[in-house]
Protein backbone atom coordinates (compact mmCIF):
# COMPACT_ATOMS: atom_id res chain seq x y z
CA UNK A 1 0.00 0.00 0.00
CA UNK A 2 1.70 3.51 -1.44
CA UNK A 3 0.23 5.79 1.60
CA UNK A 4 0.54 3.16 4.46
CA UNK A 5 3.53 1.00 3.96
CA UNK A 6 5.31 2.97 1.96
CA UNK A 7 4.60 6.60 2.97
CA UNK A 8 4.46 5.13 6.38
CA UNK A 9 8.10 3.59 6.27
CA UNK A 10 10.14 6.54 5.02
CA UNK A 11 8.44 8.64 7.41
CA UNK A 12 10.18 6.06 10.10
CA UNK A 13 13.18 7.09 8.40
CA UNK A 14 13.26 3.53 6.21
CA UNK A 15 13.28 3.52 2.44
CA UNK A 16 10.23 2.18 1.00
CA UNK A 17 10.22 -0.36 -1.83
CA UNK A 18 6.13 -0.01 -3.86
CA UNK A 19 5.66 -3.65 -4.85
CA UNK A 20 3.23 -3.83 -7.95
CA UNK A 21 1.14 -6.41 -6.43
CA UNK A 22 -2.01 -6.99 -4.24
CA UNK A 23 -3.31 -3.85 -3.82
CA UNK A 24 -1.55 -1.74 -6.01
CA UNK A 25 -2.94 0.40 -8.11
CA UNK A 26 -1.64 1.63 -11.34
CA UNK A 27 -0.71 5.66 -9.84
CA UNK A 28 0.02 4.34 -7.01
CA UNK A 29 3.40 6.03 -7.18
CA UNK A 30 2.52 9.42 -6.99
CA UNK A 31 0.24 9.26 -3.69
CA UNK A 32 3.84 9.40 -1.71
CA UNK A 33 5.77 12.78 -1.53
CA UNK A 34 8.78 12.26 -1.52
CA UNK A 35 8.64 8.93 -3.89
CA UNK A 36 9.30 5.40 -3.02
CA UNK A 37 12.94 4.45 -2.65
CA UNK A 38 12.05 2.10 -5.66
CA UNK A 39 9.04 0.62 -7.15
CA UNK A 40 9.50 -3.48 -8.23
CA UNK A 41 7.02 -5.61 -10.01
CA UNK A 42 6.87 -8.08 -7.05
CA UNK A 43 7.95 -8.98 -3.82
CA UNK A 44 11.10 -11.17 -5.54
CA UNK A 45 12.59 -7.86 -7.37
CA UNK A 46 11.84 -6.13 -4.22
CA UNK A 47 14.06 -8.52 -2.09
CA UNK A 48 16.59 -8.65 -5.18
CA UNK A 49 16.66 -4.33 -4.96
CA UNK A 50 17.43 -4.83 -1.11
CA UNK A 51 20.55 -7.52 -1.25
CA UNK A 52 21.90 -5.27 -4.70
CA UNK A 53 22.15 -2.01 -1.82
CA UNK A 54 23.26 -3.86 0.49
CA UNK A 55 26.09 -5.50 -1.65
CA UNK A 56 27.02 -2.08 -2.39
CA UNK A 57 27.22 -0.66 0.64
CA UNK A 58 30.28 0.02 2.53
């Protein structure tokens, strides 16, 4: 959910990933100011975005 989860998150000072699944709704994207630290198709490419960050980080 783009206003809960998401919106919700990054206020908590965590990035928030939009997965494109359940209740997502095409849009979705632009209900959270500032945006989602990424958007991924589905929870898999979410997880995948998460270990690719944290490989990168030092």
């Amino acid at each position: 959910d783009a206003k809960d989860d998401v919106d919700g998150s990054q206020k908590a000072g965590l990035r928030g990933i939009l997965v494109q699944t359940g209740k997502y709704r095409s849009g979705d994207e632009s209900k959270v100011d500032p945006g989602a630290y990424g958007v991924c198709k589905d929870f898999p490419a979410a997880v995948e975005k998460i270990l690719e960050h944290n490989a990168t980080c030092s």
